[in-house]
C-alpha atoms as a PDB file:
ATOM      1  CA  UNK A   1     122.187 108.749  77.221  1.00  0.00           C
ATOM      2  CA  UNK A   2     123.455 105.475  76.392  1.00  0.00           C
ATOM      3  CA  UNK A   3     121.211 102.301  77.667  1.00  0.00           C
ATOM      4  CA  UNK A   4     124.414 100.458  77.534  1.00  0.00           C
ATOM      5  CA  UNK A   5     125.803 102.274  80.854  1.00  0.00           C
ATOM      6  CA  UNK A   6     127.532  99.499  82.805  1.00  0.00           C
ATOM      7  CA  UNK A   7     128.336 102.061  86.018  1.00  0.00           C
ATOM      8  CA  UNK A   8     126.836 105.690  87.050  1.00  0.00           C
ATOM      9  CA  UNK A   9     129.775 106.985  89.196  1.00  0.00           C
ATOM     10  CA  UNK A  10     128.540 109.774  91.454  1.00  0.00           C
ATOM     11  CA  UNK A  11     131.477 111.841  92.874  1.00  0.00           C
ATOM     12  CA  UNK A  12     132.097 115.322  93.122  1.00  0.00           C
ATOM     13  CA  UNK A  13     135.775 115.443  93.432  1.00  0.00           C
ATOM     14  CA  UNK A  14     137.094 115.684  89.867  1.00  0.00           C
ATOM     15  CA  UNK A  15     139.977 113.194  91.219  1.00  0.00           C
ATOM     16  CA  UNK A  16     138.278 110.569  92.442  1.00  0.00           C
ATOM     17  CA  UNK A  17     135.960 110.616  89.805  1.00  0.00           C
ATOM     18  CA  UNK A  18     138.392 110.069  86.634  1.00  0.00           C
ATOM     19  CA  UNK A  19     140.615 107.472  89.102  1.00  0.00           C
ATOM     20  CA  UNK A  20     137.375 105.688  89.147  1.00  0.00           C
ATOM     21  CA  UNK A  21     136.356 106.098  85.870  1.00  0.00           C
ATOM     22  CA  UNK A  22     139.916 105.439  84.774  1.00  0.00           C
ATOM     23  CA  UNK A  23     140.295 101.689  87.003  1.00  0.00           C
ATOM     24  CA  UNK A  24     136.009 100.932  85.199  1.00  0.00           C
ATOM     25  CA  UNK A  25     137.188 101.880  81.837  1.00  0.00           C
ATOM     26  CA  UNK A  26     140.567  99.534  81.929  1.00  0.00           C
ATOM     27  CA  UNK A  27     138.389  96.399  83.128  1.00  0.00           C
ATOM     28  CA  UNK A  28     136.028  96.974  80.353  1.00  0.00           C
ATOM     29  CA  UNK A  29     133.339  98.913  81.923  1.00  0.00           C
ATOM     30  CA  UNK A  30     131.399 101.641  80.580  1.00  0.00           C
ATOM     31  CA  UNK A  31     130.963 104.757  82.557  1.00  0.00           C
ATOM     32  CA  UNK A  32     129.082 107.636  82.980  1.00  0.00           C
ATOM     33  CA  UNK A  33     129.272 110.466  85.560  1.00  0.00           C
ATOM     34  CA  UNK A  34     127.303 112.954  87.742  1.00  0.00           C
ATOM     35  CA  UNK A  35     129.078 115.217  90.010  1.00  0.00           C
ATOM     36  CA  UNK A  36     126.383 115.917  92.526  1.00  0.00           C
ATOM     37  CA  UNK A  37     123.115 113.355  93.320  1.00  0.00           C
ATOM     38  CA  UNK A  38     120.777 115.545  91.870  1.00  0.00           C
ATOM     39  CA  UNK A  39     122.829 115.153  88.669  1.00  0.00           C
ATOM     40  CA  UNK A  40     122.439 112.226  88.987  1.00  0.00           C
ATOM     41  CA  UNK A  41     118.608 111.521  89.777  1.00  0.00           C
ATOM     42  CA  UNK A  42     118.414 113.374  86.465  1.00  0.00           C
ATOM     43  CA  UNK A  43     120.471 111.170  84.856  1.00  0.00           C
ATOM     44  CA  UNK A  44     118.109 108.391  86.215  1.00  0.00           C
ATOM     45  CA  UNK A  45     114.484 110.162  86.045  1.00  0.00           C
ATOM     46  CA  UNK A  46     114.639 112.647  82.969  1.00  0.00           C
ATOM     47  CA  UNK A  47     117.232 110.935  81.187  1.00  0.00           C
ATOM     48  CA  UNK A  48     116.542 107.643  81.692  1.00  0.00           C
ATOM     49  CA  UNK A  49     119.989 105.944  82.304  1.00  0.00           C
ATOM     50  CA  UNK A  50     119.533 102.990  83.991  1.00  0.00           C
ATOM     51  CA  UNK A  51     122.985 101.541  84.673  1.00  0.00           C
ATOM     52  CA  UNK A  52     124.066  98.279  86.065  1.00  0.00           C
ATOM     53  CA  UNK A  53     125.498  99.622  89.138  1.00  0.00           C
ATOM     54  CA  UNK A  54     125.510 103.283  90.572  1.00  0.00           C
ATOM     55  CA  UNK A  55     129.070 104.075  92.393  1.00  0.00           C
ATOM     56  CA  UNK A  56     127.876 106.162  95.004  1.00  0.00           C
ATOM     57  CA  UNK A  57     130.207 108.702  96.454  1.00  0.00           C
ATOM     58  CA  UNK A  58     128.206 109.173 100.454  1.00  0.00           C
ATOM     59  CA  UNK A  59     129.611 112.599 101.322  1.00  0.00           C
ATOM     60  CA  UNK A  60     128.038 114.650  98.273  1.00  0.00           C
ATOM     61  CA  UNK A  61     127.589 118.732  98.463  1.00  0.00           C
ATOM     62  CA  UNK A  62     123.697 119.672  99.077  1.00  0.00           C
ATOM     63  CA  UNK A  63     122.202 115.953  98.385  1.00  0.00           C
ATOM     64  CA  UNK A  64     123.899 114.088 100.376  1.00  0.00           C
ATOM     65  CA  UNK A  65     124.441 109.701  98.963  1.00  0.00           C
ATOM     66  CA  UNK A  66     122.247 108.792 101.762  1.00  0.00           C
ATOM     67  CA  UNK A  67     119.302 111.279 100.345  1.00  0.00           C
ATOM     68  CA  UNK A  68     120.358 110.345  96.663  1.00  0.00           C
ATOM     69  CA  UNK A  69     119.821 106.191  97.834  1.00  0.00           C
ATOM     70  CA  UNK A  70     116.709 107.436  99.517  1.00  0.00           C
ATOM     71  CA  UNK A  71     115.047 108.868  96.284  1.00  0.00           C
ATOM     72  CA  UNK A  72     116.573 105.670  94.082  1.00  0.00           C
ATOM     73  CA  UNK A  73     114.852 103.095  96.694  1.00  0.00           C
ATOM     74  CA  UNK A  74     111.199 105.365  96.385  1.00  0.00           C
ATOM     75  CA  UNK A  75     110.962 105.022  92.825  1.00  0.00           C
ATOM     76  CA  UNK A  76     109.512 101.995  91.821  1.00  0.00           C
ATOM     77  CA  UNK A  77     110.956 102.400  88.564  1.00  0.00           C
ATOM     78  CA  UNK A  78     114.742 103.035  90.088  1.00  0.00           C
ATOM     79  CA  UNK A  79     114.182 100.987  93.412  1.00  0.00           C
ATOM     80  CA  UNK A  80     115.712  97.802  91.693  1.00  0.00           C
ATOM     81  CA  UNK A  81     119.028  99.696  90.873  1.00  0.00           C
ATOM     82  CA  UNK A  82     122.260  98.260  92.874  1.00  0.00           C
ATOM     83  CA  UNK A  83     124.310 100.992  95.299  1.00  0.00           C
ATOM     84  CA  UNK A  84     127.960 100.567  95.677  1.00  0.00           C
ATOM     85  CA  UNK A  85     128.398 103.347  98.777  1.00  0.00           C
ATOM     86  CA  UNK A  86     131.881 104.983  98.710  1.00  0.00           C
ATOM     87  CA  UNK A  87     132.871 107.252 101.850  1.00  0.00           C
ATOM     88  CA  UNK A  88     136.411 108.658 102.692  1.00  0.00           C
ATOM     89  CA  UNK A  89     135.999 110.122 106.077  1.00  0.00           C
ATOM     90  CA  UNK A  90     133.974 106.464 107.022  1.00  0.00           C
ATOM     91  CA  UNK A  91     132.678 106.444 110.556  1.00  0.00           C
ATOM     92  CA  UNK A  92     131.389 103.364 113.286  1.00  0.00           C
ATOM     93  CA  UNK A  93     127.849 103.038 112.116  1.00  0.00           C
ATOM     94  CA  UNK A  94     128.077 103.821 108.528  1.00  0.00           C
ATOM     95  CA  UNK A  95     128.392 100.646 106.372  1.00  0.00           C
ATOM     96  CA  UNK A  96     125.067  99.393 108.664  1.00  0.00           C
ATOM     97  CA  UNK A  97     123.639 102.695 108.062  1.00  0.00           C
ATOM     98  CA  UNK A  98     124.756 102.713 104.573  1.00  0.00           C
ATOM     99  CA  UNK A  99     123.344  99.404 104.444  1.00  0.00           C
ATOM    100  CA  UNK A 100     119.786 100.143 105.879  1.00  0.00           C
ATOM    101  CA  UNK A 101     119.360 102.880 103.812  1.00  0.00           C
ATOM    102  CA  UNK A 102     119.030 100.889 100.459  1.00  0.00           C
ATOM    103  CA  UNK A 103     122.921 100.323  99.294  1.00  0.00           C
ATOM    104  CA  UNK A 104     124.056  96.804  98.335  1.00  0.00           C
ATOM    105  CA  UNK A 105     127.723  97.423  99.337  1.00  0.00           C
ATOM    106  CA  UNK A 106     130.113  99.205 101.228  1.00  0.00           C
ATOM    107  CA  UNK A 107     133.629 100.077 100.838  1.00  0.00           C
ATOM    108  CA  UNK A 108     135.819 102.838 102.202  1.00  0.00           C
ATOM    109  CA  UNK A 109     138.265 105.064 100.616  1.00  0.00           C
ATOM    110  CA  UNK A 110     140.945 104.673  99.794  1.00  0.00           C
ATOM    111  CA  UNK A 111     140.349 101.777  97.381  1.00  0.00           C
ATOM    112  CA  UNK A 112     142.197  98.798  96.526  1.00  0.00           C
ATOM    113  CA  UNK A 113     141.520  98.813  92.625  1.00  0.00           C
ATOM    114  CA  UNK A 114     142.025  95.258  92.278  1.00  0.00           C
ATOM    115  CA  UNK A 115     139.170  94.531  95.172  1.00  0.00           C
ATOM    116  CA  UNK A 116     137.136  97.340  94.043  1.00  0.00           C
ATOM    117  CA  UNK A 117     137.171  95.829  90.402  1.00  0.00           C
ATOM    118  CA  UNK A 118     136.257  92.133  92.023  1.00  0.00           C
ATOM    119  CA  UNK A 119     133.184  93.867  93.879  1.00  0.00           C
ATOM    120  CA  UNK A 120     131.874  96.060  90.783  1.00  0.00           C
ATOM    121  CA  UNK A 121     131.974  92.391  88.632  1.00  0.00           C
ATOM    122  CA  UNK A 122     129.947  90.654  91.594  1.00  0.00           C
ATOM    123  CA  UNK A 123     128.020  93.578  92.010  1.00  0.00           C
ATOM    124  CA  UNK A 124     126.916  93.700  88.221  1.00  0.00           C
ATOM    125  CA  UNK A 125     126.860  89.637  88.134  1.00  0.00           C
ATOM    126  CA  UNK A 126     123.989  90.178  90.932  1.00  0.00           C
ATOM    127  CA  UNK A 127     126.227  89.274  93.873  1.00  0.00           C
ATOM    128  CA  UNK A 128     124.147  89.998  97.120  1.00  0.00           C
ATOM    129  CA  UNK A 129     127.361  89.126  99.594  1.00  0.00           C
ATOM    130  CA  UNK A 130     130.706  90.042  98.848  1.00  0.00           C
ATOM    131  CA  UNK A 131     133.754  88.226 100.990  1.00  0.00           C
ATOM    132  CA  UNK A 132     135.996  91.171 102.019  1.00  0.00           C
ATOM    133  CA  UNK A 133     137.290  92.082 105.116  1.00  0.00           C
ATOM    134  CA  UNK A 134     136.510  95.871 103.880  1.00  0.00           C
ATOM    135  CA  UNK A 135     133.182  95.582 102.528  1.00  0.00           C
ATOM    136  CA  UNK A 136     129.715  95.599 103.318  1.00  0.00           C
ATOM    137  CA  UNK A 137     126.695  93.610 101.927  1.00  0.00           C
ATOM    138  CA  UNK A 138     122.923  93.628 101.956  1.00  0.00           C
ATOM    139  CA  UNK A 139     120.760  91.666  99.649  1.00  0.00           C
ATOM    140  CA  UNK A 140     118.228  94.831  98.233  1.00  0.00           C
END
C-alpha cells in the first residue's frame, strides 16, 4: 500500500465511492478505498496505510463509521488520523454525535463537490474549523 495515500474513502456503495474517488482524483488527490470499516482498519493496522484524511461513509454494513472512528481514536498509533464523516440519511444529533465520537468534520449527502473539495484541502492543510453552513468541526 502506497505511503503516499492522500484520502482513504470508506463507502460501500460502489456509486458513491467512484463519484468520490472521481471529484479526489480531478483535484489532484490520491485515493484509496475500503468498502466496509473493517476493510478498512486493515488497511490501517495490517497494511499500514496511513492517509492524510479518511472519508468516512457513517452508515456502513456490520461496522458501522461510528465503531470504525471508535477503533481509529483507540489506537495510539491511528488516533492522530483526521475523520471526514459522510451520512445520507443525516439525523438531529448526528454531526454532534459524529463529532464526539472522534471525527473532525461533518457533511451530509448529497455533496456539493466544489465545498467538499474546499473541506478535504483544509482538512489535509490541518484545518480544525471549517466555515460552512453544512459542515461540522471539532479540533481532534
Amino acid at each position: 500500500m502506497a505511503d503516499d495515500v492522500d484520502v482513504l474513502v470508506v463507502e460501500d456503495s460502489d456509486e458513491a465511492r467512484r463519484l468520490l474517488v472521481m471529484i479526489l482524483s480531478a483535484a489532484g488527490r490520491s485515493v484509496a478505498t475500503a468498502t466496509t470499516g473493517l476493510e478498512a482498519i486493515g488497511l490501517l493496522r495490517e497494511e499500514g496505510l496511513r492517509p492524510g484524511l479518511i472519508v468516512l461513509d457513517m452508515q456502513l454494513p456490520k461496522m458501522s463509521g461510528l465503531d470504525v472512528v471508535q477503533e481509529i481514536r483507540r489506537a495510539p498509533e491511528l488516533r492522530d488520523l483526521r475523520v471526514l464523516a459522510l451520512t445520507a440519511h443525516a439525523m438531529p444529533g448526528d454531526p454532534e454525535r459524529f463529532i464526539a465520537a472522534g471525527c473532525n468534520a461533518y457533511l451530509s449527502k448529497p455533496i456539493d463537490t466544489r465545498a467538499f473539495v474546499r473541506h478535504v484541502s483544509a482538512l489535509l492543510a490541518g484545518a480544525t474549523e471549517i466555515e460552512d453552513d453544512t459542515s461540522h468541526t471539532s479540533e481532534t
